[in-house]
PDB file of N, CA and C in Angstrom:
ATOM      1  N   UNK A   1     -23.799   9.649  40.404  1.00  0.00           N
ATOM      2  CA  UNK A   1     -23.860   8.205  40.495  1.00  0.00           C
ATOM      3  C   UNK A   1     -25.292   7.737  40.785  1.00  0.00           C
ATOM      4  N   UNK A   2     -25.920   8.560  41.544  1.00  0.00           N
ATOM      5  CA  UNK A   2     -27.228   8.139  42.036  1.00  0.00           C
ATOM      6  C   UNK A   2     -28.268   8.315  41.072  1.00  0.00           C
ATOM      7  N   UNK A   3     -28.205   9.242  40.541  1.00  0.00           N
ATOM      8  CA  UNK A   3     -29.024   9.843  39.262  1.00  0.00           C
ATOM      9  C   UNK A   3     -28.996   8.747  38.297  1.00  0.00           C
ATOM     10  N   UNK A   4     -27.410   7.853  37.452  1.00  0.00           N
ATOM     11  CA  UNK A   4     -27.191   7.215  36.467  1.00  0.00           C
ATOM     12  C   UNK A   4     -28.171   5.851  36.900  1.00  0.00           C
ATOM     13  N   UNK A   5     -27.974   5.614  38.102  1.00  0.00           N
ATOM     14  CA  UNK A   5     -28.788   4.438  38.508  1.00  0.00           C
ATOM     15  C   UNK A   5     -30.180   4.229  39.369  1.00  0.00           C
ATOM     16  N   UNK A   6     -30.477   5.581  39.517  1.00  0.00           N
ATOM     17  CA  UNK A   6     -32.045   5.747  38.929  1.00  0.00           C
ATOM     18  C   UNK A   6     -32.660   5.682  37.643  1.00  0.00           C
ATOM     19  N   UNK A   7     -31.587   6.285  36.850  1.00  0.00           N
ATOM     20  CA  UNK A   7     -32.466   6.015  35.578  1.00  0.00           C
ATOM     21  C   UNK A   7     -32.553   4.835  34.825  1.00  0.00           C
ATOM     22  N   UNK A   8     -31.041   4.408  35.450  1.00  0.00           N
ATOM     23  CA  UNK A   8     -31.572   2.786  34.971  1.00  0.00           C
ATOM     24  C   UNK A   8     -32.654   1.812  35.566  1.00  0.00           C
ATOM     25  N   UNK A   9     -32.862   2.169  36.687  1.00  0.00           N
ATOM     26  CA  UNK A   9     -33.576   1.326  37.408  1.00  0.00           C
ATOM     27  C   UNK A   9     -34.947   1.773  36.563  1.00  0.00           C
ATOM     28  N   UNK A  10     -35.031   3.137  36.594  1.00  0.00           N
ATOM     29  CA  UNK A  10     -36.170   3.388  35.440  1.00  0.00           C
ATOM     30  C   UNK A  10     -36.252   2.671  34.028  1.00  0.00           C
ATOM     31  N   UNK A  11     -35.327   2.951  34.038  1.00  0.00           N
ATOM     32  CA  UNK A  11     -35.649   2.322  32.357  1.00  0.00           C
ATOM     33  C   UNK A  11     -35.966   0.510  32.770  1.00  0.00           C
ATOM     34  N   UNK A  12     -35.399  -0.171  33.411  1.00  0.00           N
ATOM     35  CA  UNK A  12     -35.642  -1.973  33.468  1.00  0.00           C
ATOM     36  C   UNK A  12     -37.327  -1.833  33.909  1.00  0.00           C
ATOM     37  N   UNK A  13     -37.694  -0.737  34.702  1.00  0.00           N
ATOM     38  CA  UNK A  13     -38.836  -0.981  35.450  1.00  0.00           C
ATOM     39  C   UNK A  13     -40.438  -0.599  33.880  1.00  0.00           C
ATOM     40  N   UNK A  14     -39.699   0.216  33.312  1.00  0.00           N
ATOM     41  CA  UNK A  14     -40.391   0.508  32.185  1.00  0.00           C
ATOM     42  C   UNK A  14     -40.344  -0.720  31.145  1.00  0.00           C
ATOM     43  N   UNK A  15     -39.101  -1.264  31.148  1.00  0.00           N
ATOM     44  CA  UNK A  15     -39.269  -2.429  29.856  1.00  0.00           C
ATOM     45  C   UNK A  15     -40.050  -3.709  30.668  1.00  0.00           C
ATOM     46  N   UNK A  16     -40.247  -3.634  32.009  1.00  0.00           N
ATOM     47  CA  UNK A  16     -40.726  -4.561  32.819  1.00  0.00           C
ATOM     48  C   UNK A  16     -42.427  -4.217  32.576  1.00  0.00           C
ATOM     49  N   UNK A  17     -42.750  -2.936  32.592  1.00  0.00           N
ATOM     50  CA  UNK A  17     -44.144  -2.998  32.323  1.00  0.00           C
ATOM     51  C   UNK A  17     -44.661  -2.910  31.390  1.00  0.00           C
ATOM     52  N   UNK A  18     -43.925  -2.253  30.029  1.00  0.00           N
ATOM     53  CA  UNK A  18     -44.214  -2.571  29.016  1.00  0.00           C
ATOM     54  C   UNK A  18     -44.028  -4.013  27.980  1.00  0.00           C
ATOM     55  N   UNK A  19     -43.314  -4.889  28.705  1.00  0.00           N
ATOM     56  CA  UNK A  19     -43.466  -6.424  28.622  1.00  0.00           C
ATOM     57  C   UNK A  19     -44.874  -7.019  28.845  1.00  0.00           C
ATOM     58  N   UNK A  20     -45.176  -6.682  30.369  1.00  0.00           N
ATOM     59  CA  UNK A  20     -46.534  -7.726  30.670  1.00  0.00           C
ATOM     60  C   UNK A  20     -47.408  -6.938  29.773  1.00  0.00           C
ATOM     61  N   UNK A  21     -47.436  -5.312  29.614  1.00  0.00           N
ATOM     62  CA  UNK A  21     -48.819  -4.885  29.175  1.00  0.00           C
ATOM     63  C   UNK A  21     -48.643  -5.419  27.551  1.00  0.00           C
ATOM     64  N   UNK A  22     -47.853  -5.250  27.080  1.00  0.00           N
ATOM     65  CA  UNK A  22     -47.418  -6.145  25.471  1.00  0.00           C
ATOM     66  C   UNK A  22     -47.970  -7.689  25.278  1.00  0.00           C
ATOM     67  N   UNK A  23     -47.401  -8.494  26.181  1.00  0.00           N
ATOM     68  CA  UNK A  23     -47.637  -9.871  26.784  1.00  0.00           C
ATOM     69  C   UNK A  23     -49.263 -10.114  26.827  1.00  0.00           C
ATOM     70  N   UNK A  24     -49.775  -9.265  27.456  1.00  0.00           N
ATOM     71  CA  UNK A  24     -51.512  -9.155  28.072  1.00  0.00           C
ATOM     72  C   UNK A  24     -51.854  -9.039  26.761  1.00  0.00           C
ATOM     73  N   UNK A  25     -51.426  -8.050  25.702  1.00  0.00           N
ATOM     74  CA  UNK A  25     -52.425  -7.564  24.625  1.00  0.00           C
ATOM     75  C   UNK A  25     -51.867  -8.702  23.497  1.00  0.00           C
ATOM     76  N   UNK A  26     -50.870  -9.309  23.156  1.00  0.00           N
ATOM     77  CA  UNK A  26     -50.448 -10.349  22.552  1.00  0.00           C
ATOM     78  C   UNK A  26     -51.502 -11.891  22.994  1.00  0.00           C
ATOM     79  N   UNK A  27     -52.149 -11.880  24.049  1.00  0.00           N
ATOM     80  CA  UNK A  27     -52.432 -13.129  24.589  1.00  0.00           C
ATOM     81  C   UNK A  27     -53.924 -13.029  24.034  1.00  0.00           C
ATOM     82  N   UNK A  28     -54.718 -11.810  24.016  1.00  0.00           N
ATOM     83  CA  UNK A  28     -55.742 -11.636  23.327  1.00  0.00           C
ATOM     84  C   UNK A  28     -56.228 -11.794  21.950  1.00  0.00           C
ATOM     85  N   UNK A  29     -54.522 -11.202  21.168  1.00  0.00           N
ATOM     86  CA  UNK A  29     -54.655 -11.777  19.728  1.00  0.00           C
ATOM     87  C   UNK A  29     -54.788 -13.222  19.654  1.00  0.00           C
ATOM     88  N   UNK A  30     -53.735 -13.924  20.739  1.00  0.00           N
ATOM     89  CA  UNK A  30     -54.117 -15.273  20.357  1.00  0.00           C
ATOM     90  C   UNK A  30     -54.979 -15.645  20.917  1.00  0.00           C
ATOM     91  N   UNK A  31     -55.688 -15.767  21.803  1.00  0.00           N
ATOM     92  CA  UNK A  31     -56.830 -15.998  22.128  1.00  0.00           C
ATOM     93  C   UNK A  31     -58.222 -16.410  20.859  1.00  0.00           C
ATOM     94  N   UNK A  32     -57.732 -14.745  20.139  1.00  0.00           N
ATOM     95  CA  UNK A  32     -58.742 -14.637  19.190  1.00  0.00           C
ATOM     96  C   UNK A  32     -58.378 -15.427  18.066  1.00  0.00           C
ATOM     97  N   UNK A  33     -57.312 -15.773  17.883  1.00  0.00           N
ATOM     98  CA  UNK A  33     -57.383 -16.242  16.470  1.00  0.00           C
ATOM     99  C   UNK A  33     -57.597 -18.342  17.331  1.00  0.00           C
ATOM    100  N   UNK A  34     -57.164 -18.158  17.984  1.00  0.00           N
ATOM    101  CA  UNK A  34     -57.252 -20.158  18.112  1.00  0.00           C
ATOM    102  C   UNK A  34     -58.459 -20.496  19.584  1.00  0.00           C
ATOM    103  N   UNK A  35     -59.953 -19.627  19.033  1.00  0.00           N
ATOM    104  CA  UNK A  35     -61.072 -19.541  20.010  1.00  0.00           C
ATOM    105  C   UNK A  35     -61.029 -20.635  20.538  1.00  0.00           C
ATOM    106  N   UNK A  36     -60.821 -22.345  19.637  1.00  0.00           N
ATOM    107  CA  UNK A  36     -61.861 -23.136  19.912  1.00  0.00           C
ATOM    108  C   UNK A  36     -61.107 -23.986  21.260  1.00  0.00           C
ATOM    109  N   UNK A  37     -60.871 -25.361  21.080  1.00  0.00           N
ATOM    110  CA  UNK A  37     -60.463 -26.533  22.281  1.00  0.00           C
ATOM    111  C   UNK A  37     -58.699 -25.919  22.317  1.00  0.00           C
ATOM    112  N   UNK A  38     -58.126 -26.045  23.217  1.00  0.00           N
ATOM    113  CA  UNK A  38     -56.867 -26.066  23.738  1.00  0.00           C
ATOM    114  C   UNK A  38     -56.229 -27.211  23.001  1.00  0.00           C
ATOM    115  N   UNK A  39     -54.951 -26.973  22.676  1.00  0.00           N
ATOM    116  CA  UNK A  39     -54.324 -27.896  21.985  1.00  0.00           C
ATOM    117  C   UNK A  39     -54.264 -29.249  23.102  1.00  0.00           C
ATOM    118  N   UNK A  40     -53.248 -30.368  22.728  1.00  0.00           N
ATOM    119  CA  UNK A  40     -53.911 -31.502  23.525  1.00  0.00           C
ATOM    120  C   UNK A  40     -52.223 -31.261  24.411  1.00  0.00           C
ATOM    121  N   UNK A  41     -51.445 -31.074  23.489  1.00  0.00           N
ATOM    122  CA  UNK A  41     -49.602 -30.837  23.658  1.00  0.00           C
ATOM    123  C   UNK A  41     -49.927 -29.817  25.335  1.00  0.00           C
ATOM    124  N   UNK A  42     -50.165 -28.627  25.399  1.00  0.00           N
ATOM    125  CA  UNK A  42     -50.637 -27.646  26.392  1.00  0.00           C
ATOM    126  C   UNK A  42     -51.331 -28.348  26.954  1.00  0.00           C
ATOM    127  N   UNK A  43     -52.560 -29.141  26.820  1.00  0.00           N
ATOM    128  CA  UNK A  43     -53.184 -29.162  28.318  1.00  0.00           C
ATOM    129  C   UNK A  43     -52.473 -30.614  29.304  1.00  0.00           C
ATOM    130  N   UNK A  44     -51.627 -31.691  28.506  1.00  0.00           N
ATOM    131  CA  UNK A  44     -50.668 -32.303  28.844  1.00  0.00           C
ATOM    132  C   UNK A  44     -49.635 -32.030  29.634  1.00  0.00           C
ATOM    133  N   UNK A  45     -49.325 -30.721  29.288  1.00  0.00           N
ATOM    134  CA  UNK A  45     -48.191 -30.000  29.596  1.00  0.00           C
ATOM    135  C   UNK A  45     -48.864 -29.368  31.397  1.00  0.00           C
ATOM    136  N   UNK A  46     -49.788 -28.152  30.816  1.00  0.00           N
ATOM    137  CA  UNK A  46     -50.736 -28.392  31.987  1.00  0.00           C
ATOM    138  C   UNK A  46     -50.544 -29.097  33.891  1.00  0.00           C
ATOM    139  N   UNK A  47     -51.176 -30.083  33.366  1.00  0.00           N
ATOM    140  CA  UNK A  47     -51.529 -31.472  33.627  1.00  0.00           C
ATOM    141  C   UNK A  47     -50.139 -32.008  34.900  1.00  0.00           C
ATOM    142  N   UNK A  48     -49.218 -31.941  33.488  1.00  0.00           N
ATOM    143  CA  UNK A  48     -47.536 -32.458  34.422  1.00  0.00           C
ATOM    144  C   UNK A  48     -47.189 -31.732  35.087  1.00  0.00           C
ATOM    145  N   UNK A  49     -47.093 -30.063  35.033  1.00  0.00           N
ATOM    146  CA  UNK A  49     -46.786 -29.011  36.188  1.00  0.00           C
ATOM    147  C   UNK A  49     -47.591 -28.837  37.458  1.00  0.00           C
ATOM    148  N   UNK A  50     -48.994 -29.261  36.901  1.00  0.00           N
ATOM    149  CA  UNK A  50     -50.242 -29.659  38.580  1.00  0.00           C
ATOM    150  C   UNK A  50     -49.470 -30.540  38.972  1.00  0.00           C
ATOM    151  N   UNK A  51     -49.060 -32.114  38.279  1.00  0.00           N
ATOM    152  CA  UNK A  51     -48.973 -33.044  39.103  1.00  0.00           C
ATOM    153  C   UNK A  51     -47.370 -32.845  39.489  1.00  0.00           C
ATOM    154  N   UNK A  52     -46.483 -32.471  39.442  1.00  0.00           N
ATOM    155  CA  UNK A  52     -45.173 -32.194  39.665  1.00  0.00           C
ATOM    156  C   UNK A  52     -44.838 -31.073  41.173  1.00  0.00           C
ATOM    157  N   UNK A  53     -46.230 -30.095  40.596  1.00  0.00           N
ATOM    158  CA  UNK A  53     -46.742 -29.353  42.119  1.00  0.00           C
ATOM    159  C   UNK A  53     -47.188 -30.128  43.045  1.00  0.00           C
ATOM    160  N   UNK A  54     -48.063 -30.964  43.077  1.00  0.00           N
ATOM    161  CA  UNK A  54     -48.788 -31.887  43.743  1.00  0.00           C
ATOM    162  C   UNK A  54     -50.488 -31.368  44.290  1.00  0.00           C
ATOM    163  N   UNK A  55     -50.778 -30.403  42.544  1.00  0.00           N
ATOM    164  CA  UNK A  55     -51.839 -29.714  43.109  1.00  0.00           C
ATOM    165  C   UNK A  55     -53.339 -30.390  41.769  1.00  0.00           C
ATOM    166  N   UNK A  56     -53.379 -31.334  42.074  1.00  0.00           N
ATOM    167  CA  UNK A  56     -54.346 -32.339  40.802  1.00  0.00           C
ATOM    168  C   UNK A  56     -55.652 -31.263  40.876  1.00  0.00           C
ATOM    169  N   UNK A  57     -55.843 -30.842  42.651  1.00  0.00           N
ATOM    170  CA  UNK A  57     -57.281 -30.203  42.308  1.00  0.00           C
ATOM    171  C   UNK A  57     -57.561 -29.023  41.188  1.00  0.00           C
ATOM    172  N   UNK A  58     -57.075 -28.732  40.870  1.00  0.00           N
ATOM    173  CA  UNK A  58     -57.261 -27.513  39.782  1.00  0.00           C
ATOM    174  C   UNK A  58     -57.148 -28.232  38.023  1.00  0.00           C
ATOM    175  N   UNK A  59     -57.373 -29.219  38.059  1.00  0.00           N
ATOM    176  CA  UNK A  59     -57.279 -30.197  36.548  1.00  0.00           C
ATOM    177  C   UNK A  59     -58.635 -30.111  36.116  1.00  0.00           C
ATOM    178  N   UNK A  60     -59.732 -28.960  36.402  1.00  0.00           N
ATOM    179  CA  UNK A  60     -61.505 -29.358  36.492  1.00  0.00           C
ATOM    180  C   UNK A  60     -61.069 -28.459  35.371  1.00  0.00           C
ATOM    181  N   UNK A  61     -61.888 -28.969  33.871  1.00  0.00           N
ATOM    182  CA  UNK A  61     -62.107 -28.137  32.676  1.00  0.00           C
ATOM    183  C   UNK A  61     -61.985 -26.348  32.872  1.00  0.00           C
ATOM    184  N   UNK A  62     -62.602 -25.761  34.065  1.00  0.00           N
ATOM    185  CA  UNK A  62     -62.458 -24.740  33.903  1.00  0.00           C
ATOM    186  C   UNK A  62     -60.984 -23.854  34.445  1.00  0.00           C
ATOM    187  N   UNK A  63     -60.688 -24.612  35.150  1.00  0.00           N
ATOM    188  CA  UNK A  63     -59.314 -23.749  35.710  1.00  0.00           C
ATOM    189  C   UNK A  63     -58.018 -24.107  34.635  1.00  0.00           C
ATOM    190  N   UNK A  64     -58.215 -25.039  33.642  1.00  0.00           N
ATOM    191  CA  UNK A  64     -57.451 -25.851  32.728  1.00  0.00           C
ATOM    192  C   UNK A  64     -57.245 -24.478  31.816  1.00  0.00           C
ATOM    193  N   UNK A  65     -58.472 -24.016  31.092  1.00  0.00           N
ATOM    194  CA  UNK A  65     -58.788 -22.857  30.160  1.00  0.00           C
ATOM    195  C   UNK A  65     -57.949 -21.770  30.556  1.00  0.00           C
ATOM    196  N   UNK A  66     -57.856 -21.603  32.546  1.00  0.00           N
ATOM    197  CA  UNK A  66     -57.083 -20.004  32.899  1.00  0.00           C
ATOM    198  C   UNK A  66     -55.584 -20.113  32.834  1.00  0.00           C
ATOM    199  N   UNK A  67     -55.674 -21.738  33.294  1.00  0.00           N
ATOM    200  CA  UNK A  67     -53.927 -21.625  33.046  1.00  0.00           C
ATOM    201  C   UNK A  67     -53.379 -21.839  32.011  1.00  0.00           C
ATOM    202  N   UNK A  68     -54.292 -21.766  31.246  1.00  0.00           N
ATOM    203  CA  UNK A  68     -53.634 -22.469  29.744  1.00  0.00           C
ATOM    204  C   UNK A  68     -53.501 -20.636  29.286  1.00  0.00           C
ATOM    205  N   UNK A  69     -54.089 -19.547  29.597  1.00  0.00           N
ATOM    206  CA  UNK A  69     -54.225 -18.105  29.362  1.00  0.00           C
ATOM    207  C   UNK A  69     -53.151 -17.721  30.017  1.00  0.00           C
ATOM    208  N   UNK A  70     -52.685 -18.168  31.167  1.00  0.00           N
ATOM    209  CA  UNK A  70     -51.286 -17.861  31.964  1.00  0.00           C
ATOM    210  C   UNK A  70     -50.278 -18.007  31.548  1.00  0.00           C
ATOM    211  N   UNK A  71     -50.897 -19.333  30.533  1.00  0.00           N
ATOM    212  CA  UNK A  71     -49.040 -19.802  30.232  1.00  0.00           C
ATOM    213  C   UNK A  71     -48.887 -19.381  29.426  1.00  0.00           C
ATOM    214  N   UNK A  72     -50.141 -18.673  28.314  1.00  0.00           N
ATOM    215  CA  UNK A  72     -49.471 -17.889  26.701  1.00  0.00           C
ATOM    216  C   UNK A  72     -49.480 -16.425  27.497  1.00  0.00           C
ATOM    217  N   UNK A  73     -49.407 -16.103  28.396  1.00  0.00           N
ATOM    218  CA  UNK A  73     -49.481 -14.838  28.805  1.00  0.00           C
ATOM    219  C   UNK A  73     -47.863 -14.341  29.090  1.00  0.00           C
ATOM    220  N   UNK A  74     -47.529 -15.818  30.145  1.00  0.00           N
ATOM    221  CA  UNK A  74     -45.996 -15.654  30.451  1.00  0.00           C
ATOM    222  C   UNK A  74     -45.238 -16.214  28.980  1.00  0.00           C
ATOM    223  N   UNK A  75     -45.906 -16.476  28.345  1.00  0.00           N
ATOM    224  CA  UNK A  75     -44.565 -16.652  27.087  1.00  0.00           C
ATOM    225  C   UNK A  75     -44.957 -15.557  26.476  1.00  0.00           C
ATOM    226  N   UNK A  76     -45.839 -15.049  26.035  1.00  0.00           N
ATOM    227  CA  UNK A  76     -45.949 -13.691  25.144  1.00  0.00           C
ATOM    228  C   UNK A  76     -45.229 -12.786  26.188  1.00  0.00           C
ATOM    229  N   UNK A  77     -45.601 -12.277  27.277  1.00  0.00           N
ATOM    230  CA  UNK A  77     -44.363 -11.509  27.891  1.00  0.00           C
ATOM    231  C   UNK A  77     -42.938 -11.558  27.717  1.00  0.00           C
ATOM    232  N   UNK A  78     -42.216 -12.888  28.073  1.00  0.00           N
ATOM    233  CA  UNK A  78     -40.872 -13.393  27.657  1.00  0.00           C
ATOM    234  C   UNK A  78     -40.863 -13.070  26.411  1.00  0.00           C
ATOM    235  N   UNK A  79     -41.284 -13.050  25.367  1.00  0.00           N
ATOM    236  CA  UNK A  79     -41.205 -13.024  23.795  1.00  0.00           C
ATOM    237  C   UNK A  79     -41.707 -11.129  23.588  1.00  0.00           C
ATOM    238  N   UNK A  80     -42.564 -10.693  24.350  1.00  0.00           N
ATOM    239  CA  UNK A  80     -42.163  -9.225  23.473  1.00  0.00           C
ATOM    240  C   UNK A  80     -41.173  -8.660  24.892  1.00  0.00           C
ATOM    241  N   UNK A  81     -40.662  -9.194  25.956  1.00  0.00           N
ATOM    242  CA  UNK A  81     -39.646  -8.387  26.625  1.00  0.00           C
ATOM    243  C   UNK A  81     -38.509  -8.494  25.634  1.00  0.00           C
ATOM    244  N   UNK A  82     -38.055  -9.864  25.327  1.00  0.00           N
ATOM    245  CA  UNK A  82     -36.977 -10.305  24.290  1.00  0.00           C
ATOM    246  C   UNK A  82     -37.026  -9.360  23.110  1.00  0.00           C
ATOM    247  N   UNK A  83     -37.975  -9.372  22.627  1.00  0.00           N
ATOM    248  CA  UNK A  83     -38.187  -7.802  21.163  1.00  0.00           C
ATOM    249  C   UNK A  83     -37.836  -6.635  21.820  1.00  0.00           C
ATOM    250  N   UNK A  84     -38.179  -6.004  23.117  1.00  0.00           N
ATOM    251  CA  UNK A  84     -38.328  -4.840  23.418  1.00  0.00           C
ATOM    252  C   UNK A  84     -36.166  -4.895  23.802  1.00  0.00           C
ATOM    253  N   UNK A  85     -35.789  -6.125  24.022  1.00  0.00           N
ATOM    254  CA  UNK A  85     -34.199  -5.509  24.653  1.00  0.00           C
ATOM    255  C   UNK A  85     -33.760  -5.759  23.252  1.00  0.00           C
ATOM    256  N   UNK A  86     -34.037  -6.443  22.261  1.00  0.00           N
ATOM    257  CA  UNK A  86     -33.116  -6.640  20.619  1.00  0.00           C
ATOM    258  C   UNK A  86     -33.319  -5.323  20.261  1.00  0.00           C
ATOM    259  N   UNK A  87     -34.587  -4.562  20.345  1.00  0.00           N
ATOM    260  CA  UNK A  87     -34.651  -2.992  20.074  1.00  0.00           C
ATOM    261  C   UNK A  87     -33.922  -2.396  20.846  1.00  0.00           C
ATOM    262  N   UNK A  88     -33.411  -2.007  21.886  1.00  0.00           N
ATOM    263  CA  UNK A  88     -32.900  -1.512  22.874  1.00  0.00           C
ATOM    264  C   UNK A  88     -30.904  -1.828  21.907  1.00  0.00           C
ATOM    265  N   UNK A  89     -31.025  -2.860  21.916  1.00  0.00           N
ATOM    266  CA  UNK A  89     -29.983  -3.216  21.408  1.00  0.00           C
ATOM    267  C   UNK A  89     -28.865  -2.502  20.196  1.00  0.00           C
ATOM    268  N   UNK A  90     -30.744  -2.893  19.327  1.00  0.00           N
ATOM    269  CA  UNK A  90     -29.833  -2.039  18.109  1.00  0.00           C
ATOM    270  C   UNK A  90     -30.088  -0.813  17.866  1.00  0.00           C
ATOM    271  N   UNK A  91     -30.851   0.032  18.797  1.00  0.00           N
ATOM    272  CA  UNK A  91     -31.048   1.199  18.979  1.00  0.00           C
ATOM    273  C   UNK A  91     -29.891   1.867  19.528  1.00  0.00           C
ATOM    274  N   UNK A  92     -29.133   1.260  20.057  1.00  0.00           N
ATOM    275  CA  UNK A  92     -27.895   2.064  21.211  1.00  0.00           C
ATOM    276  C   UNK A  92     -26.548   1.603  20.192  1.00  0.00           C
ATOM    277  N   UNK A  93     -26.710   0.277  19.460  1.00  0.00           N
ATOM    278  CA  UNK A  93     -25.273   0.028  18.104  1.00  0.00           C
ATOM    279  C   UNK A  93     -25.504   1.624  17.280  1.00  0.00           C
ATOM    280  N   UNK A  94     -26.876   1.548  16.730  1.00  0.00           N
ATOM    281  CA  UNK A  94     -26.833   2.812  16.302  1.00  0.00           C
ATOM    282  C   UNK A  94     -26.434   3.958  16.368  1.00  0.00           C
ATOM    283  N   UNK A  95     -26.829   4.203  17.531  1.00  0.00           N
ATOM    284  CA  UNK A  95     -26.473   5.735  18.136  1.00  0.00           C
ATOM    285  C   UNK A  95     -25.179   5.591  18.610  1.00  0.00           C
ATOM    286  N   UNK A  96     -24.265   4.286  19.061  1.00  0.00           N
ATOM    287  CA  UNK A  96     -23.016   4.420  19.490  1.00  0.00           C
ATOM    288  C   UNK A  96     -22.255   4.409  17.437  1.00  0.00           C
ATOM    289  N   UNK A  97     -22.730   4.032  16.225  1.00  0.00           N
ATOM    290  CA  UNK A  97     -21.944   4.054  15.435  1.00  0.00           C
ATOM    291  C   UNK A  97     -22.086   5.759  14.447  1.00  0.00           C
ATOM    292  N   UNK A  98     -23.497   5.785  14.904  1.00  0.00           N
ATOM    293  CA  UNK A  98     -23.596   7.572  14.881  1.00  0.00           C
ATOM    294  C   UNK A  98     -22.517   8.523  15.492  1.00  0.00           C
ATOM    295  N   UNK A  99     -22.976   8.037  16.443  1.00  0.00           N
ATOM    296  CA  UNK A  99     -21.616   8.871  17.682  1.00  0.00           C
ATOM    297  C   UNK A  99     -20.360   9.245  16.907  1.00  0.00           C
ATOM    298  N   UNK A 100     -19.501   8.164  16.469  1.00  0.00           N
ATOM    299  CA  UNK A 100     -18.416   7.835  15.812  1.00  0.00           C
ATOM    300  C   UNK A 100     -17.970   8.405  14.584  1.00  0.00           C
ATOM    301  N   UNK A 101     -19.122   8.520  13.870  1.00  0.00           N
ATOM    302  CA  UNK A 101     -18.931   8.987  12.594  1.00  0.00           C
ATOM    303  C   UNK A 101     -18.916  10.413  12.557  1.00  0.00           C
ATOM    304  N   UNK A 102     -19.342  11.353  13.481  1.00  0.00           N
ATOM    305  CA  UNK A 102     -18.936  12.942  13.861  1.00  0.00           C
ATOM    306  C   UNK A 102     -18.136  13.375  14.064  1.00  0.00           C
TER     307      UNK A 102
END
């Protein structure tokens, strides 16, 4: 029993780090491809989560740029964790319709 749920705990802790490190290297592609000004939609967006925090001081051009890197960081994470469990997914339909057919 202890063993089955170590390894699961292994395995979530692995799709957990291979998310952010996916996420991190996804945020660079975009980075690179859209170098120039921040869209206007994002730094709006921005903007309403400072003021909803009640934290305006961090609205100075440069801290605008890091969180605007945070927030494609946490959606590229959410978006290749989401790929990494649809693989997981149909990796295990597989092998459970493999199973079957023996």
């Amino acid at each position: 029993m202890r063993k089955k749920l170590a390894i699961s705990l292994l395995r979530y802790v692995v799709w957990a780090v291979l998310s952010v490190i996916g996420g991190w290297q996804l945020t660079y592609h975009i980075d690179d491809v859209f170098p120039g000004n921040m869209p206007y939609s994002i730094d709006m967006f921005i903007r309403f989560c400072l003021a909803v925090a009640g934290r305006n001081d961090l609205a100075n051009p440069d801290d605008m740029e890091v969180l605007a890197l945070l927030l494609y960081w946490a959606i590229a994470t959410v978006l290749v964790g989401t790929l990494l469990f649809l693989c997981f997914l149909a990796l295990s339909k597989y092998r459970a319709g493999k199973v079957r057919s023996r």
